[in-house]
N, C-alpha and C. Protein backbone atom coordinates (compact mmCIF):
# COMPACT_ATOMS: atom_id res chain seq x y z
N UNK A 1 -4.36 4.84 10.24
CA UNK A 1 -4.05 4.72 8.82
C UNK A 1 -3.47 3.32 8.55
N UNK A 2 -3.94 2.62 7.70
CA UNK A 2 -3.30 1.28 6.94
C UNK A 2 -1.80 1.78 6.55
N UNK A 3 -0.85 0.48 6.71
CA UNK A 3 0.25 0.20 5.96
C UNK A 3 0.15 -0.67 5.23
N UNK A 4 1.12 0.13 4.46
CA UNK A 4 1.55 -1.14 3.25
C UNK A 4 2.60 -2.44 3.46
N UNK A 5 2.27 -3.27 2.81
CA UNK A 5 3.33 -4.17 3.01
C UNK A 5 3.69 -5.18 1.90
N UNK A 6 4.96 -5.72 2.10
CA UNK A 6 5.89 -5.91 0.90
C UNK A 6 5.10 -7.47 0.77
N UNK A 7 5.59 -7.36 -0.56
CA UNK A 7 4.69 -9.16 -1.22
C UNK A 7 6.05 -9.39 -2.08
N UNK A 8 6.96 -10.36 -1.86
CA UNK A 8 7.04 -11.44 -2.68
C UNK A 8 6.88 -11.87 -3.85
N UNK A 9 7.57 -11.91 -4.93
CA UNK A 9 6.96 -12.58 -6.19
C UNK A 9 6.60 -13.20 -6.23
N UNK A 10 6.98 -14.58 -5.12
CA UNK A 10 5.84 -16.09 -5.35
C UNK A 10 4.96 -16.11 -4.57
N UNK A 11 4.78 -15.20 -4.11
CA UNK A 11 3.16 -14.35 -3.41
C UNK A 11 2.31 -14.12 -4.12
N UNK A 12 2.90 -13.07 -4.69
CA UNK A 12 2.40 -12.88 -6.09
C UNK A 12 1.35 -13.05 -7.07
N UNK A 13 2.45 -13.96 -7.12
CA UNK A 13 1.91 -14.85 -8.75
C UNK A 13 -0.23 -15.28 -8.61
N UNK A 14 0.12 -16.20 -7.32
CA UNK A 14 -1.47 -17.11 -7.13
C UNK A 14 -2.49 -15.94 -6.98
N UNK A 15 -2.17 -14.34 -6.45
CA UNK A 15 -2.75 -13.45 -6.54
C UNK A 15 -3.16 -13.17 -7.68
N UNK A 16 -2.30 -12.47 -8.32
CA UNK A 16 -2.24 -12.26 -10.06
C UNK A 16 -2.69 -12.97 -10.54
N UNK A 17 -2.26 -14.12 -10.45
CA UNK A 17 -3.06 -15.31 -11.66
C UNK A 17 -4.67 -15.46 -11.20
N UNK A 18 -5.20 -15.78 -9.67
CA UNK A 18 -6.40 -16.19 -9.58
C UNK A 18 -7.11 -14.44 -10.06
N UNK A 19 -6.60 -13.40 -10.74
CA UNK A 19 -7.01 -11.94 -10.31
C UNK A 19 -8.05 -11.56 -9.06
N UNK A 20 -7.28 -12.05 -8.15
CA UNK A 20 -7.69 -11.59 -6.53
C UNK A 20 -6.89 -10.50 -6.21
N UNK A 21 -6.62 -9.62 -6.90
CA UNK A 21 -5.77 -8.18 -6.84
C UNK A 21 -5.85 -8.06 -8.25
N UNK A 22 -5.79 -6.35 -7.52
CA UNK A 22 -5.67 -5.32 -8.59
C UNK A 22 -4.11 -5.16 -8.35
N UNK A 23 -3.59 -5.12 -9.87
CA UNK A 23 -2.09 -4.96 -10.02
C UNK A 23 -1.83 -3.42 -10.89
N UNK A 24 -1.19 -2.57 -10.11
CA UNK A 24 -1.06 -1.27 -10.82
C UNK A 24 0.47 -1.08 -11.55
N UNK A 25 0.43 -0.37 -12.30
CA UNK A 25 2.28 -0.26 -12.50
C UNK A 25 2.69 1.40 -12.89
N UNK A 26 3.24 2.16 -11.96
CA UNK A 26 4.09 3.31 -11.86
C UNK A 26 5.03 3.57 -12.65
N UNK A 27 5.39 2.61 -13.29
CA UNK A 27 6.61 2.82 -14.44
C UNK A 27 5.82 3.87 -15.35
N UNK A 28 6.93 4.59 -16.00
CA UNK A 28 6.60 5.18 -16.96
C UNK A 28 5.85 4.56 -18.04
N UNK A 29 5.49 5.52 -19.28
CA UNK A 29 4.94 5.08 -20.23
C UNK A 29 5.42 4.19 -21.46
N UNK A 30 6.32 4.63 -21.12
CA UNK A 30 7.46 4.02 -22.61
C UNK A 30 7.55 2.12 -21.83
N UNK A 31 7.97 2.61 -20.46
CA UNK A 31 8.68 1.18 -19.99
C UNK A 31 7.19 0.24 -20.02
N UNK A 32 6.05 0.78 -19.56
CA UNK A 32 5.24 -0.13 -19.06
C UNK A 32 4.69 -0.60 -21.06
N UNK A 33 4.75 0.17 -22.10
CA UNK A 33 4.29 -0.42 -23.09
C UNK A 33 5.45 -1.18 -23.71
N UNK A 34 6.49 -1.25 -23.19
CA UNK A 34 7.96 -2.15 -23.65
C UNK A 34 7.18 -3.58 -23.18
N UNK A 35 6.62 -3.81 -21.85
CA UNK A 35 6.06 -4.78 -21.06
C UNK A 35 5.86 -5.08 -19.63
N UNK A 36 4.85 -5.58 -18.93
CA UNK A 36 4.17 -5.33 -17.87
C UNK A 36 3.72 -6.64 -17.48
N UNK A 37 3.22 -6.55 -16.18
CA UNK A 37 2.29 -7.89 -15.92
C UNK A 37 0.87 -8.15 -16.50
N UNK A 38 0.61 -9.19 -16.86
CA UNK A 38 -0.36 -9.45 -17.67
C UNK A 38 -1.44 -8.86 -16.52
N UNK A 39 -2.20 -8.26 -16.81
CA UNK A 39 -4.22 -7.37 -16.38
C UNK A 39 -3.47 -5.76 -15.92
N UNK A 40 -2.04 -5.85 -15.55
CA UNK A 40 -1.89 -4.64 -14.71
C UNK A 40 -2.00 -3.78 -15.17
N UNK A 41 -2.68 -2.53 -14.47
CA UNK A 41 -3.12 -1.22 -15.51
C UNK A 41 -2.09 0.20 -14.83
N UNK A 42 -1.69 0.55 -16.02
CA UNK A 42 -0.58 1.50 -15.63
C UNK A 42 -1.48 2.71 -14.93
N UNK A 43 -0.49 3.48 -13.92
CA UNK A 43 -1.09 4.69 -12.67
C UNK A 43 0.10 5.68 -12.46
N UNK A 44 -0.34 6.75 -12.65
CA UNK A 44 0.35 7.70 -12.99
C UNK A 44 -0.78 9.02 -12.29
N UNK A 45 -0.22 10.44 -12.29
CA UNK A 45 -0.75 11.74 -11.52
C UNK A 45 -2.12 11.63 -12.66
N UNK A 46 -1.89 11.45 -13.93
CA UNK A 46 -3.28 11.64 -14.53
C UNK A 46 -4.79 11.16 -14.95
N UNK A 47 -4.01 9.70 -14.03
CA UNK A 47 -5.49 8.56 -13.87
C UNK A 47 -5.27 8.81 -12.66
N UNK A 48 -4.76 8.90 -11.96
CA UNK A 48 -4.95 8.42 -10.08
C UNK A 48 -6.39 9.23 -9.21
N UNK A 49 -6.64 10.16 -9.91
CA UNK A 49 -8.18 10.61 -8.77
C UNK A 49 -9.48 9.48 -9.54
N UNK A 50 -9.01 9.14 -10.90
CA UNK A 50 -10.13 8.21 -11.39
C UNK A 50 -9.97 6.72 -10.88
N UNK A 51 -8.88 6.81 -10.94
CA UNK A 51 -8.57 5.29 -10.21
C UNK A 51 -8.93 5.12 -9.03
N UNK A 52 -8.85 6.25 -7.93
CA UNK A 52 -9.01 6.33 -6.48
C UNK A 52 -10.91 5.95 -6.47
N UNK A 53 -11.25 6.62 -7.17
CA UNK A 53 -12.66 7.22 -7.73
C UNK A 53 -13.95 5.64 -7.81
N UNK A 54 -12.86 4.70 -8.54
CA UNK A 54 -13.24 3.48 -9.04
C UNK A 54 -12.93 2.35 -8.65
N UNK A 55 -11.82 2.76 -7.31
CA UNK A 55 -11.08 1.39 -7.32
C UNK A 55 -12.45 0.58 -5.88
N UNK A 56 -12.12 -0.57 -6.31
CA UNK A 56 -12.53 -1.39 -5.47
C UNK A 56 -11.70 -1.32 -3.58
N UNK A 57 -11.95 -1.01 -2.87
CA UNK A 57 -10.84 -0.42 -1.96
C UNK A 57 -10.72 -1.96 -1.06
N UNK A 58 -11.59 -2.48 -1.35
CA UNK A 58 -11.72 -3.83 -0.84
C UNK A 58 -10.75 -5.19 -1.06
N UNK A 59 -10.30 -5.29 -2.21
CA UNK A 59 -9.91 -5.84 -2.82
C UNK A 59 -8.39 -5.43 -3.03
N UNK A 60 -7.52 -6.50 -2.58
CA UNK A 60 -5.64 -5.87 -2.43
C UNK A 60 -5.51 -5.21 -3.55
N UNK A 61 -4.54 -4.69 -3.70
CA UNK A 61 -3.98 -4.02 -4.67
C UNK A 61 -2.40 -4.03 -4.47
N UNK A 62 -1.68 -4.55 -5.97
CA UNK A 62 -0.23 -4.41 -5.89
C UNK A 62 0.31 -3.64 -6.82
N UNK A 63 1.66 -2.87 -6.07
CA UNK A 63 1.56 -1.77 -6.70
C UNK A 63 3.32 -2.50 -7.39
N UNK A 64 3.48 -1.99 -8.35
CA UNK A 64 4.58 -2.82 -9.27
C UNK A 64 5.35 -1.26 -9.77
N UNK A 65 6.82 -1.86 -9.36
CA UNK A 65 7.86 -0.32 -10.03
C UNK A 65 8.41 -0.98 -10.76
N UNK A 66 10.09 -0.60 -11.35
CA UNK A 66 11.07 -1.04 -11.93
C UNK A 66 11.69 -2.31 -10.77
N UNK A 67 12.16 -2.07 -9.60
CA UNK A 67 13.02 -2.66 -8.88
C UNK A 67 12.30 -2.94 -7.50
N UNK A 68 11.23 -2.38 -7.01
CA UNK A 68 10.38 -2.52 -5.85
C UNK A 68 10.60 -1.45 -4.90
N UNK A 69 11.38 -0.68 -5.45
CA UNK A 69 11.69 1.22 -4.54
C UNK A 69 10.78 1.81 -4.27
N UNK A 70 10.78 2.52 -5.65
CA UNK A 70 9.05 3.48 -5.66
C UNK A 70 7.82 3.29 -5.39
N UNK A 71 7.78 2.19 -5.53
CA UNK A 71 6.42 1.28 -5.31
C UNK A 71 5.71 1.36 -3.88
N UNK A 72 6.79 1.30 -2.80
CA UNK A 72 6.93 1.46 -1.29
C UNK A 72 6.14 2.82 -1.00
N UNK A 73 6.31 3.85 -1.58
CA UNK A 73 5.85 4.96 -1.48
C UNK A 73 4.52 4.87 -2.22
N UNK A 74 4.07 4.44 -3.24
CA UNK A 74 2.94 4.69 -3.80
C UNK A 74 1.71 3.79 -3.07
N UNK A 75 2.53 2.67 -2.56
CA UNK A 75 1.66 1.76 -1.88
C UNK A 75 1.23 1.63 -0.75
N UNK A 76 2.02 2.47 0.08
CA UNK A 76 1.59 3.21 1.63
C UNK A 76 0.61 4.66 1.05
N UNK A 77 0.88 5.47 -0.09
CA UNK A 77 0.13 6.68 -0.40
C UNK A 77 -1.58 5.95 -0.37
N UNK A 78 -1.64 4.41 -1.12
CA UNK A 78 -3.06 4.06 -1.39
C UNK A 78 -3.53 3.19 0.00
N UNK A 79 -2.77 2.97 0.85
CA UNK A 79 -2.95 2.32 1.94
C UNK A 79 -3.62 3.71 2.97
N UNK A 80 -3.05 4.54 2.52
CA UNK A 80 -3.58 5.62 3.13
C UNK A 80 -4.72 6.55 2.78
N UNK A 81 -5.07 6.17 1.53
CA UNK A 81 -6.61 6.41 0.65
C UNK A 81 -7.64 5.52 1.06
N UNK A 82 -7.47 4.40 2.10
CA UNK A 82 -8.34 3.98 2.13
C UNK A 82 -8.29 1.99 1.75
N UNK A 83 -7.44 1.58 0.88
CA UNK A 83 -7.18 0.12 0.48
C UNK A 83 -7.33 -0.51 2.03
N UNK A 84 -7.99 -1.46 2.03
CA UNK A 84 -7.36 -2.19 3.04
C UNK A 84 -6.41 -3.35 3.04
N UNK A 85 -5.83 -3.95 1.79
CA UNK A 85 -3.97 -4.47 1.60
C UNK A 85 -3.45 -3.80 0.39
N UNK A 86 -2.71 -3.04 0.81
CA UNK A 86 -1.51 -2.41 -0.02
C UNK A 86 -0.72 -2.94 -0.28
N UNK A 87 -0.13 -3.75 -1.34
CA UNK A 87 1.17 -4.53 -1.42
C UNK A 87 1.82 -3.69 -2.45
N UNK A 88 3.97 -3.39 -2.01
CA UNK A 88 4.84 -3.52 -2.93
C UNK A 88 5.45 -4.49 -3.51
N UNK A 89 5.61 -4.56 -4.81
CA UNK A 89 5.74 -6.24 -5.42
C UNK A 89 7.73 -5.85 -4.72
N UNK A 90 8.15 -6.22 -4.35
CA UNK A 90 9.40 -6.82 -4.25
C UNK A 90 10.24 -7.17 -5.21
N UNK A 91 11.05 -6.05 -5.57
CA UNK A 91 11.94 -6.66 -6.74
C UNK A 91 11.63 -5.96 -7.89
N UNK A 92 9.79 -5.31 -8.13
CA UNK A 92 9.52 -4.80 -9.18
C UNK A 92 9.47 -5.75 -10.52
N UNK A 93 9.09 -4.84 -11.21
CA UNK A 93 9.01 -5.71 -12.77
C UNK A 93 10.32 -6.38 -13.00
N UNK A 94 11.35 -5.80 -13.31
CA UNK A 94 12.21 -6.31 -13.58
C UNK A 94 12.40 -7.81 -12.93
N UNK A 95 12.27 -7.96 -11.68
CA UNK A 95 12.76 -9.19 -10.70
C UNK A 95 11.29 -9.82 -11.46
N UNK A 96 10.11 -9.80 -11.55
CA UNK A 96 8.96 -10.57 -12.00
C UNK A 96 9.13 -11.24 -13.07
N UNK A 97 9.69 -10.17 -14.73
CA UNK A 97 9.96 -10.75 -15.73
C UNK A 97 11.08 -11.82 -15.98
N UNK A 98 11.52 -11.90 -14.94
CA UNK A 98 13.15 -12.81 -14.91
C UNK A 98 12.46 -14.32 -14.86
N UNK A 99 11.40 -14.48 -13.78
CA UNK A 99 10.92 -15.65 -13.04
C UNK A 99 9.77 -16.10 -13.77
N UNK A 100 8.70 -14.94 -14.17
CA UNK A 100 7.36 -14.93 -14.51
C UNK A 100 7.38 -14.47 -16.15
N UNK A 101 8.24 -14.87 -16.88
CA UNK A 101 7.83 -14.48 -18.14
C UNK A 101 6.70 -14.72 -18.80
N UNK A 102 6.05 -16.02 -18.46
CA UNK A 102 4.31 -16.64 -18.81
C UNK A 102 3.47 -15.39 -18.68
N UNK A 103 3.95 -14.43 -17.48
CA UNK A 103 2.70 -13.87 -17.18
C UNK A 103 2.99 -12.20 -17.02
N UNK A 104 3.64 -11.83 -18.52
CA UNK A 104 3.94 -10.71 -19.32
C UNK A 104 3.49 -10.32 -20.57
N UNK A 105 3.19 -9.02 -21.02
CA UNK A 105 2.35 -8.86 -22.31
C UNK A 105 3.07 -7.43 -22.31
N UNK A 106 3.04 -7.12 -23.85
CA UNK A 106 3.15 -5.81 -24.07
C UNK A 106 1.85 -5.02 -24.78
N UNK A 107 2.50 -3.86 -24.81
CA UNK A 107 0.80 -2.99 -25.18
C UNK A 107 0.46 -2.29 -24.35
């Protein structure tokens, strides 16, 4: 089975920005439409068999919480579906929006 492993915000970023990852976000609904990383598409129990379904498994994927906790768990769960790089963003949204405000949107 693949592990996951932790990424860095200034890891990150050249990921995110060149979109050479898929960026997911676990936050709730309220928090992730308050604001999120710019392309990241929120994942939750009621997209996740469509997401699993569709995802590119090839291609990293970072998985984004509040603080970089939960994320650990969701990102070893998809490391274990099959991804071959699982990344937890480190720090979570919160630590991203502090540094990376350029590359935040709401909606």
């Amino acid at each position: 089975m693949n592990q996951f492993r932790h990424l860095s915000i200034s890891d990150a970023r050249p990921m995110i920005e060149g979109k050479q990852a898929v960026v997911v976000d676990i936050r709730d609904a309220m928090s992730y439409a308050a604001g999120h990383i710019t392309g990241a598409q929120p994942l939750h129990n009621d997209n996740l068999n469509d997401f699993l379904a569709q995802a590119d498994k090839t291609k990293p994927v970072i998985v984004c919480c509040y603080h970089g906790n939960s994320s650990q768990g969701a990102a070893q769960y998809l490391a274990g579906q099959g991804f071959n790089e699982a990344y937890s963003l480190d720090g979570g949204y919160e630590m991203w929006k502090l540094s990376h405000s350029d590359l935040c949107e709401k909606g």
